[in-house]
Protein backbone atom coordinates (compact mmCIF):
# COMPACT_ATOMS: atom_id res chain seq x y z
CA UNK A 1 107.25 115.83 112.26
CA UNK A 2 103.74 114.57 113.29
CA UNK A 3 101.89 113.29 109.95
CA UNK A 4 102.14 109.49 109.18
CA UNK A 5 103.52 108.77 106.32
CA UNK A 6 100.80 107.27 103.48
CA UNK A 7 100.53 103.36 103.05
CA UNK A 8 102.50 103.86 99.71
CA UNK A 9 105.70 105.91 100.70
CA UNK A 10 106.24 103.21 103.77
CA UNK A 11 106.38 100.39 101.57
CA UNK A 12 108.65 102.62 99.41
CA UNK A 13 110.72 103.45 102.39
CA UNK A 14 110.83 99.77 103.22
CA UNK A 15 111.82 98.54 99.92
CA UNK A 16 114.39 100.84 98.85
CA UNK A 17 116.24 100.26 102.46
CA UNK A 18 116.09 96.10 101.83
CA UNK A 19 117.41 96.69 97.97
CA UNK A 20 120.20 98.95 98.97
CA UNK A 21 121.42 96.63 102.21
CA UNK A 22 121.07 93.56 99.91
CA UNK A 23 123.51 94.92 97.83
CA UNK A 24 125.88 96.13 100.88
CA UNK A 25 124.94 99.26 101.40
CA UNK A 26 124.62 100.45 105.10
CA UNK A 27 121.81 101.60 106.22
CA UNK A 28 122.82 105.23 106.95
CA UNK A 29 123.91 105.80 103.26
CA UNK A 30 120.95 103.71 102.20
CA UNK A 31 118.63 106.33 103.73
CA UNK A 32 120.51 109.04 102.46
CA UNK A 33 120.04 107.84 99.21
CA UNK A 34 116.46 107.32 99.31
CA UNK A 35 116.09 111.05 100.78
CA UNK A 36 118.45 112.47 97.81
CA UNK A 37 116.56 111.06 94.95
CA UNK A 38 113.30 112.60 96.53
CA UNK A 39 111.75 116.15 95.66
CA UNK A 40 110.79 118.18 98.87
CA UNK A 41 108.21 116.02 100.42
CA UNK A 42 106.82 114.61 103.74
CA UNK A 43 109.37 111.65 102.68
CA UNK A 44 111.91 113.28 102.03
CA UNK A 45 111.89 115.31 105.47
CA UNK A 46 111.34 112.27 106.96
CA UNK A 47 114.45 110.36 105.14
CA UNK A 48 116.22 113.02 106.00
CA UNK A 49 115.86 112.97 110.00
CA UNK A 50 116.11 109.09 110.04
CA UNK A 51 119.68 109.96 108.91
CA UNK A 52 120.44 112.42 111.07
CA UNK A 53 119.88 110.30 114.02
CA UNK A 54 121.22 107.23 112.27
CA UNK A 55 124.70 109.07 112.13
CA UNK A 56 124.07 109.95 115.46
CA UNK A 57 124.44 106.73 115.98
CA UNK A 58 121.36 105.49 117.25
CA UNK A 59 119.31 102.39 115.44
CA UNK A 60 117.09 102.39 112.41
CA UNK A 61 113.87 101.91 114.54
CA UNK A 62 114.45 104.43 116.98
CA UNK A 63 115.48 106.83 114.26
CA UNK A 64 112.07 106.11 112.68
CA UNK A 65 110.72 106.65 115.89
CA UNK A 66 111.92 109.92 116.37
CA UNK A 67 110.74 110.83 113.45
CA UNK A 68 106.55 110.25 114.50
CA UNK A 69 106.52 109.95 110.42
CA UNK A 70 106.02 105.94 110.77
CA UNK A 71 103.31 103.91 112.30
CA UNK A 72 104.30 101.98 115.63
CA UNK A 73 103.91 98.71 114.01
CA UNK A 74 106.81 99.50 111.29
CA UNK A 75 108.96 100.54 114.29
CA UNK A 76 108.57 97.66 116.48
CA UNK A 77 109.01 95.23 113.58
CA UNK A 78 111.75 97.31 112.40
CA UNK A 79 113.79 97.37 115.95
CA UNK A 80 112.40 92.84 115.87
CA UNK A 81 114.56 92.50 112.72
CA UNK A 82 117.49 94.82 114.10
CA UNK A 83 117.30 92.44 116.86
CA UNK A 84 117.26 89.69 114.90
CA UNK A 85 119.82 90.32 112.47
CA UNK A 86 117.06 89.77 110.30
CA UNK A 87 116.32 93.91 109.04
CA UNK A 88 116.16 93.11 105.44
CA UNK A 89 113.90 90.16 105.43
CA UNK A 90 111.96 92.17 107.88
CA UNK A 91 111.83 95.24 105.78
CA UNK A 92 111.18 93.41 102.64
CA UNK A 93 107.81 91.72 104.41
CA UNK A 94 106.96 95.43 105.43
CA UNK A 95 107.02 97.01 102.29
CA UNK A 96 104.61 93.78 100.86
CA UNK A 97 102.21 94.32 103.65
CA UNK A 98 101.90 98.54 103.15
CA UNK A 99 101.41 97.86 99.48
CA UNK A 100 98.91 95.56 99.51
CA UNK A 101 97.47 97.51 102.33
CA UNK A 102 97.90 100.76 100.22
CA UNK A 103 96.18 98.37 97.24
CA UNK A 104 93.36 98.15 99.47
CA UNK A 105 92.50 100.90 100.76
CA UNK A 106 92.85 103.00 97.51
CA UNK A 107 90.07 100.49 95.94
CA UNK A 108 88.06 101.00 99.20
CA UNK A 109 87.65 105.02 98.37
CA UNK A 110 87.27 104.21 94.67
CA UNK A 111 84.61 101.91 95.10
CA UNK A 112 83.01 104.69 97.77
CA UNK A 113 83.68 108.05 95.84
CA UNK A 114 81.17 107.78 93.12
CA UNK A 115 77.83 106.23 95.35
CA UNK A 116 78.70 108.85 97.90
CA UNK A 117 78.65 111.69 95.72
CA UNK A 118 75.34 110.42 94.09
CA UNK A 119 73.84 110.03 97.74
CA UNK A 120 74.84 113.61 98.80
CA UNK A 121 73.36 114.94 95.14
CA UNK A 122 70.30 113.21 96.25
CA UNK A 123 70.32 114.32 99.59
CA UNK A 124 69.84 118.03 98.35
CA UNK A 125 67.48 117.07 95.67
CA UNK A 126 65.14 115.08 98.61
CA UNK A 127 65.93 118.49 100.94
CA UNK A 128 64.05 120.41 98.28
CA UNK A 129 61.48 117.98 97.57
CA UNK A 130 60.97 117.94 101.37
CA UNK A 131 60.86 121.50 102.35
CA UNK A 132 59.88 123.00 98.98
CA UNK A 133 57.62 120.89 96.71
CA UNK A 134 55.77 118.98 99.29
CA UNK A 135 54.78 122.11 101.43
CA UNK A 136 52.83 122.96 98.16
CA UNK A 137 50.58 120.05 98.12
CA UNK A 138 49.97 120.77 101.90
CA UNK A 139 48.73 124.46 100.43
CA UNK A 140 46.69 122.84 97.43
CA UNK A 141 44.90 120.74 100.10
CA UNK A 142 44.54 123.41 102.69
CA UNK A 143 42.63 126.08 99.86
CA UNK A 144 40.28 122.96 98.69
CA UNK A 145 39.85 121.37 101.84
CA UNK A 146 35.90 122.22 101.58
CA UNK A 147 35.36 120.02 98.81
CA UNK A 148 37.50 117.17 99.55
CA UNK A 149 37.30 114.27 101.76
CA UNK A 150 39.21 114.76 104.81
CA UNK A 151 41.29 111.22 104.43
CA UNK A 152 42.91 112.06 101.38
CA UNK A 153 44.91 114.45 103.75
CA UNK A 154 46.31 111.05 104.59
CA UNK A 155 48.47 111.43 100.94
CA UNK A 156 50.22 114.31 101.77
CA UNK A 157 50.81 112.98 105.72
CA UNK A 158 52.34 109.72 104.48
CA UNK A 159 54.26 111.55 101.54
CA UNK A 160 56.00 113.81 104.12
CA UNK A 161 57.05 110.70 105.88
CA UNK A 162 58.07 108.86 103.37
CA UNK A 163 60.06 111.79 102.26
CA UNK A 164 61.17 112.89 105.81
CA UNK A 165 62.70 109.18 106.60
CA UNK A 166 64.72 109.17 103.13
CA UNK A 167 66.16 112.39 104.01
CA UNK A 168 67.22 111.49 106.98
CA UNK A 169 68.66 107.89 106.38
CA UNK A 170 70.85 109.15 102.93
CA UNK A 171 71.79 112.10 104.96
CA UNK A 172 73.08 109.49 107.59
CA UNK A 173 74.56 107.37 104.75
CA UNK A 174 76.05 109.91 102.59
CA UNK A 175 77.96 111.22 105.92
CA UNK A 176 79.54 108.06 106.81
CA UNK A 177 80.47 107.48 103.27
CA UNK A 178 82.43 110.52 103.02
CA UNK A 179 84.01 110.47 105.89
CA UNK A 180 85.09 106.26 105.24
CA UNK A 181 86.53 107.84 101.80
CA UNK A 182 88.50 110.39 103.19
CA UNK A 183 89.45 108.08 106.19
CA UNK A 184 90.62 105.62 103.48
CA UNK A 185 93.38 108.28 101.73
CA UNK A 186 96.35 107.47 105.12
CA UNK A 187 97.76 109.26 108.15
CA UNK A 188 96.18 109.12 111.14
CA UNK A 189 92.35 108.99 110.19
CA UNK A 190 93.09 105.29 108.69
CA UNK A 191 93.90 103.77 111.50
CA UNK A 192 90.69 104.95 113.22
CA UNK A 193 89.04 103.63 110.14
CA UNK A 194 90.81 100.45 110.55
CA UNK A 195 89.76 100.48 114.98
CA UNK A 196 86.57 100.71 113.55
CA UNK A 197 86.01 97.70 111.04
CA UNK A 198 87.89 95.48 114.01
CA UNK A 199 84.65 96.07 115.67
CA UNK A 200 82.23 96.37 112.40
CA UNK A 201 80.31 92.65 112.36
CA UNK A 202 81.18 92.61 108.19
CA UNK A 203 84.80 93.12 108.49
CA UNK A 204 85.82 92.07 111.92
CA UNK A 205 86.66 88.43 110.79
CA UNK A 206 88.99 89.91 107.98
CA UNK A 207 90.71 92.90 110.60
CA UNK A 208 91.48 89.95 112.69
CA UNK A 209 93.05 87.81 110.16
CA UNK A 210 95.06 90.83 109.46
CA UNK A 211 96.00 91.36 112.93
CA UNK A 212 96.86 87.65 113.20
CA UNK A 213 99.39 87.99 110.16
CA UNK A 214 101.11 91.28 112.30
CA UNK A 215 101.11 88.98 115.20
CA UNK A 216 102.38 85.95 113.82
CA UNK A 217 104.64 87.93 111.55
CA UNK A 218 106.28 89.39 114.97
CA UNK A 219 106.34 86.10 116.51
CA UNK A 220 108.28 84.98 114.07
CA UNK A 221 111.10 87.57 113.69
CA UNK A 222 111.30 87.24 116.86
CA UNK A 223 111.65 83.49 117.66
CA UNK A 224 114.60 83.42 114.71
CA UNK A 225 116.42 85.72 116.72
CA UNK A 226 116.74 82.98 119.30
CA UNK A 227 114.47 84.58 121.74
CA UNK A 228 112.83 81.73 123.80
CA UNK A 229 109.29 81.26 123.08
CA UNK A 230 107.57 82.92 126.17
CA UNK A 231 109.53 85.92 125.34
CA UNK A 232 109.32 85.98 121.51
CA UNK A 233 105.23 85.53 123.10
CA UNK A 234 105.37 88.56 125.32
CA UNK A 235 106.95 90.62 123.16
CA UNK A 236 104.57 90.00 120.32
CA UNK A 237 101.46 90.69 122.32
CA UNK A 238 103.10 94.18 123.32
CA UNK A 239 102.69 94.52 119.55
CA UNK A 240 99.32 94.01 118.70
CA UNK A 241 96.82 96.35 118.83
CA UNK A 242 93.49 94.15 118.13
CA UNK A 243 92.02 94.00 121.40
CA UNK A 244 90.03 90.43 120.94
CA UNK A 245 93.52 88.66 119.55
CA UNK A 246 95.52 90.57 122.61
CA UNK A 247 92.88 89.22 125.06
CA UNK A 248 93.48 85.25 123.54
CA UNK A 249 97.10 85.68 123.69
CA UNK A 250 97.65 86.79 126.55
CA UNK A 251 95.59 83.32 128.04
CA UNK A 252 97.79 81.22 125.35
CA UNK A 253 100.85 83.00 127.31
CA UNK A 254 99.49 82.35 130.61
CA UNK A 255 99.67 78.74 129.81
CA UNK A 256 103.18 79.12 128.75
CA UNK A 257 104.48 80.20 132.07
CA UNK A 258 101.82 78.51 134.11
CA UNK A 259 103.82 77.31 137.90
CA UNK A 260 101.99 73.90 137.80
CA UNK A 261 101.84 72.48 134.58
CA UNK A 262 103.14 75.13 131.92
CA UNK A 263 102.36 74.25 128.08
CA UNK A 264 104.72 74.74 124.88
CA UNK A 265 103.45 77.37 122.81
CA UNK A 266 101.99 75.50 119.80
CA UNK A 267 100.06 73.30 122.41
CA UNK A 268 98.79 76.49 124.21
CA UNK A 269 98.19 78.22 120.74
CA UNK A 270 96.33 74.53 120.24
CA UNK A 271 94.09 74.82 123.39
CA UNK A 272 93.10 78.16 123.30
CA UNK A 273 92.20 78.17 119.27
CA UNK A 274 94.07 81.24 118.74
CA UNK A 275 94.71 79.96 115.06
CA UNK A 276 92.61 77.97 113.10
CA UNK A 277 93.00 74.28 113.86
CA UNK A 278 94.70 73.37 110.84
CA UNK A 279 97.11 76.15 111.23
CA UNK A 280 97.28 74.99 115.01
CA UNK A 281 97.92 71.21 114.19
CA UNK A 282 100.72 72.76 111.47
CA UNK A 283 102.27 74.83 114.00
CA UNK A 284 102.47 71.48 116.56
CA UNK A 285 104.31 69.55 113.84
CA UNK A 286 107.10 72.41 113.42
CA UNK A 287 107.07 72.62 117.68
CA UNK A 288 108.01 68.80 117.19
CA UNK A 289 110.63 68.98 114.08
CA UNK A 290 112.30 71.96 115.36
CA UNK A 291 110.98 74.30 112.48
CA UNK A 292 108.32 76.80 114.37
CA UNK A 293 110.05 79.88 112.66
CA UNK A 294 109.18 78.37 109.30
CA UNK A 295 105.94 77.68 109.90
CA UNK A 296 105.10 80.52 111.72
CA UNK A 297 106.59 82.59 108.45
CA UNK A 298 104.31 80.23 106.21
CA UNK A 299 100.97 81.20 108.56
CA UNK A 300 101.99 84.50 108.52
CA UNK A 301 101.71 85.05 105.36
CA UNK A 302 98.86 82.62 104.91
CA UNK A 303 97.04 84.97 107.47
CA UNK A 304 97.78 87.79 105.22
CA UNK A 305 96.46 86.31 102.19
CA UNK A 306 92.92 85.29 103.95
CA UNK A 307 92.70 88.67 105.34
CA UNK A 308 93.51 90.34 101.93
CA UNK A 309 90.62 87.92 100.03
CA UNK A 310 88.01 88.99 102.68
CA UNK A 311 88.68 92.34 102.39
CA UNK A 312 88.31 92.29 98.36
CA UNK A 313 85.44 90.66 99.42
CA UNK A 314 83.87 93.24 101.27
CA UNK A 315 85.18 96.19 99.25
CA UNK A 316 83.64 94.63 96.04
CA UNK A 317 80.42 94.67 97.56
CA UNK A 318 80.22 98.38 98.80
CA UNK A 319 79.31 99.97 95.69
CA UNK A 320 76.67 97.68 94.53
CA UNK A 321 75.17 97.71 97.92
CA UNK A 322 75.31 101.77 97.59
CA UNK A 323 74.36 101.58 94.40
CA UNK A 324 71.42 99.44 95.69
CA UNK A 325 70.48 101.48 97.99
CA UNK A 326 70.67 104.98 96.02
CA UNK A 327 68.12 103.10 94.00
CA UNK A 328 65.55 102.65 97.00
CA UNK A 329 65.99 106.04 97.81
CA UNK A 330 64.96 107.32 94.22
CA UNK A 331 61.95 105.60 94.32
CA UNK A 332 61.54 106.76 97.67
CA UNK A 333 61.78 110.11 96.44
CA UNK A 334 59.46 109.45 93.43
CA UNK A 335 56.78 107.73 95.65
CA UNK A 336 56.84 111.14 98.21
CA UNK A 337 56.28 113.56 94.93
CA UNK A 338 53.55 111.22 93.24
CA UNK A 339 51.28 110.24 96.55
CA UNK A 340 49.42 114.01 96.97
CA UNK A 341 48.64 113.94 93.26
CA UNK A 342 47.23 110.38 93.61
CA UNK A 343 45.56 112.20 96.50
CA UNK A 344 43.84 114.88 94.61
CA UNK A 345 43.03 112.88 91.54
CA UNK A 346 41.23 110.37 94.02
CA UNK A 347 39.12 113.16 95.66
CA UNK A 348 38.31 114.52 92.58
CA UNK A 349 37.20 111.89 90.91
């Protein structure tokens, strides 16, 4: 099996495994009864081989592995918490973080659906107006061109600019559009969608906080399995896929095992203003009272919570901002029809 699972049916998958082992079920039969209560689906196929392996006897993450139905972030946290002895708590932070990520991305096409099927209806209508009525002014001018002033040729020039550069720039627009919307429904294409808003200047800043919760998040499961820091470090960074945050831990980890004068990890975290310097300072005072898994649990999930606010942000203001400019590019389309005839009346009167 090759197709990712959607946002949705992880952080079913996720749940239903943490219910069932809270209430001391094993994982194998917790599987199998996820995959039994499902209709033939992707999910259900893919329930169905994690079992296989599991009674195979090989470990939850590998089984989900095998499967190339999860993403590699849900494994590697998945084989953290085996680890750990932590699976449930792990699984239960999972299935939060695919909802809300499911919640986000399913208001992301929503609020891009409707603009980009009013930009693609008004791409065809400026194609026409472009290659069809326009080329008629051109002819009205050409058969009177005796009697009128050679400048108001100028009209028609400009109008088939004007209408030329609209065509061009919605066509542009209503492309990407689409393809963010279908990007946006799961699998595979969303996490080039997501590769590419690390790196777009409006949502970088909110990718990266969303990184930094998978980061810390890792961190985390992995320091409360008693994994010493510059392990629990390494091991995290192996995780991440945001280049920028890879680059800056890797330096904070450098520090760590630095020959001549190596640094804790909150002070190299501290130094190298990989968090926020409040959440640096907060991570210094749990290095010092012995509670760094708590607080790196309580950033985690602070991360998570600035990155899901920013991205609201920035989803909230994609249809007005399409909506905005669909506007422009009526009047753009109005001022290319209108400019011959104020080109003819003018060199008639």
């Amino acid at each position: 099996m090759s197709k990712l699972l959607d946002s949705g049916t992880l952080s079913a998958f996720c749940e239903g495994v943490a219910m069932m082992l809270s209430a001391g079920i094993q994982v194998d039969e917790a599987v199998h009864l996820l995959s039994a209560s499902m209709e033939d689906t992707d999910f259900k196929t893919a329930c169905d081989q994690v079992y296989f392996s599991l009674i195979d006897g090989k470990p939850l993450g590998v089984a989900m592995d095998e499967t190339k139905a999860f993403p590699q972030y849900a494994v590697d946290m998945v084989n953290a918490g085996e680890e750990s002895g932590h699976l449930e708590n792990v699984l239960n932070s999972l299935a939060i973080y695919y909802s809300e990520e499911d919640r986000m991305f399913a208001k992301m096409r929503s609020a891009i659906l409707y603009p980009a099927a009013l930009l693609a209806i008004m791409t065809v209508i400026l194609l026409f107006t472009v290659t069809r009525i326009l080329p008629v002014f051109m002819d009205v001018y050409s058969s009177v061109s005796g009697e009128l002033y050679a400048g108001s040729f100028a009209y028609v020039n400009i109008s088939m600019g004007i209408g030329w550069a609209a065509l061009i720039i919605m066509g542009l627009c209503t492309v990407i559009a689409l393809v963010a919307a279908v990007a946006s429904g799961g699998g595979k294409s969303r996490l080039k969608l997501i590769g590419v808003m690390e790196k777009f200047s409006l949502s970088k800043d909110a990718m990266l906080h969303m990184a930094l919760a998978r980061f810390t998040s890792a961190l985390s499961t992995y320091v409360s399995a008693g994994m010493d820091t510059e392990h629990a470090m390494e091991s995290a960074i192996k995780m991440t896929t945001h280049n920028s945050l890879r680059r800056d831990a890797e330096k904070v980890l450098a520090d760590m095992v630095s020959p001549t004068e190596p640094k804790s990890m909150a002070q190299a975290i501290y130094d190298h203003e990989l968090f926020d310097p409040m959440y640096a300072r907060m991570l210094l005072i749990g290095g010092r009272s012995g509670t760094t898994e708590t607080v790196l649990e309580r950033l985690s999930d602070q991360f998570f919570d600035d990155a899901v606010i920013r991205i609201d942000s920035l989803i909230d203001s994609v249809e007005p901002s399409l909506a905005a400019f669909l506007t422009v590019s009526v009047g753009a389309t109005l001022i290319a029809v209108m400019m011959p005839l104020v080109g003819i009346m003018g060199s008639i009167g």
